[in-house]
Protein backbone atom coordinates (compact mmCIF):
# COMPACT_ATOMS: atom_id res chain seq x y z
CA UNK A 1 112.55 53.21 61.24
CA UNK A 2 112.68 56.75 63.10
CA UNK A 3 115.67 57.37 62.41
CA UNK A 4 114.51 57.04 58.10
CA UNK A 5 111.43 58.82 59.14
CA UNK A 6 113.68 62.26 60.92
CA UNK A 7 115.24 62.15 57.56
CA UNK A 8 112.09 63.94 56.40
CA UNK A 9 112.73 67.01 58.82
CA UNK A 10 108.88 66.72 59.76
CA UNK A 11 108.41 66.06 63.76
CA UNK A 12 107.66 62.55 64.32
CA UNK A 13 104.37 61.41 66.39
CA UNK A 14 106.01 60.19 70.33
CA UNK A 15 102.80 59.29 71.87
CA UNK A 16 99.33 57.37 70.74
CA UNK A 17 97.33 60.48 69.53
CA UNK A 18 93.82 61.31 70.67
CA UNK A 19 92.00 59.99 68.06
CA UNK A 20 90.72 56.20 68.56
CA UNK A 21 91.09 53.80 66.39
CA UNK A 22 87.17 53.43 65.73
CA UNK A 23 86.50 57.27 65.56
CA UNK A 24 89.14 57.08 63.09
CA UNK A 25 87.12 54.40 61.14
CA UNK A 26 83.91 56.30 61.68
CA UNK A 27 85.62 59.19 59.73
CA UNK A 28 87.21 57.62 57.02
CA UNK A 29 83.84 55.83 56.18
CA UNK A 30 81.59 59.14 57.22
CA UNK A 31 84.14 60.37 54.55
CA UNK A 32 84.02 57.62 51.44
CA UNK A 33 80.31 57.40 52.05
CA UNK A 34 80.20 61.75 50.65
CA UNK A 35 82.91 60.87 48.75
CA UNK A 36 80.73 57.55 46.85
CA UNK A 37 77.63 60.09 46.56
CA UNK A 38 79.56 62.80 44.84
CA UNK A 39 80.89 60.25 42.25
CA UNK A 40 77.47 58.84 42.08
CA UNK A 41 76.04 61.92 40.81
CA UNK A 42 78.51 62.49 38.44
CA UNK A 43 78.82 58.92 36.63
CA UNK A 44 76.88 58.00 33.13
CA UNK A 45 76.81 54.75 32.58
CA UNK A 46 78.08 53.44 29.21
CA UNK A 47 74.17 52.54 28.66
CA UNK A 48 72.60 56.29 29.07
CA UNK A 49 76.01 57.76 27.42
CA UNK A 50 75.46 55.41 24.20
CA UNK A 51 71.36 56.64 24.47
CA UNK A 52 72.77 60.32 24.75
CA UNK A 53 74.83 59.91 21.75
CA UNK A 54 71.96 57.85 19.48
CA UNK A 55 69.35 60.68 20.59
CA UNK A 56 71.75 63.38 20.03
CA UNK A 57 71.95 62.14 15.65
CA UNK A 58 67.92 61.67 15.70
CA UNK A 59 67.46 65.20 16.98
CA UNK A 60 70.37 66.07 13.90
CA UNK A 61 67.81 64.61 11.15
CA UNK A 62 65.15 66.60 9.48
CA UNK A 63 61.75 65.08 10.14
CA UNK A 64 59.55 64.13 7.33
CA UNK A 65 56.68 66.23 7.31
CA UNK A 66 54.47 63.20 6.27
CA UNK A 67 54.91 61.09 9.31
């Protein structure tokens, strides 16, 4: 498998690192868990998009003035 990986030209990793295996956890969920907010804020459910798009036309028609 190293000898596919040198193939690359990159240097290949010769020891255990100094990351953990649970700080590395810890960061990939510290990570998802900004990640998960930022697409939070940003999605529109098909529900409120649909709304949008119904209020949108009423807003396009002229009131009656006798209502």
């Amino acid at each position: 498998m190293n000898e596919f990986l040198k193939t690359s030209g990159k240097k290949l990793l010769t020891d255990p690192g100094k990351t953990s295996h649970q700080e590395a956890i810890e960061k990939a969920n510290l990570e998802y868990d900004k990640f998960r907010a930022a697409e939070d804020k940003k999605y529109i459910s098909d529900f409120d998009r649909e709304m949008k798009r119904i209020i949108g036309k009423e807003d396009a028609v002229p009131k009656d003035d006798n209502e």
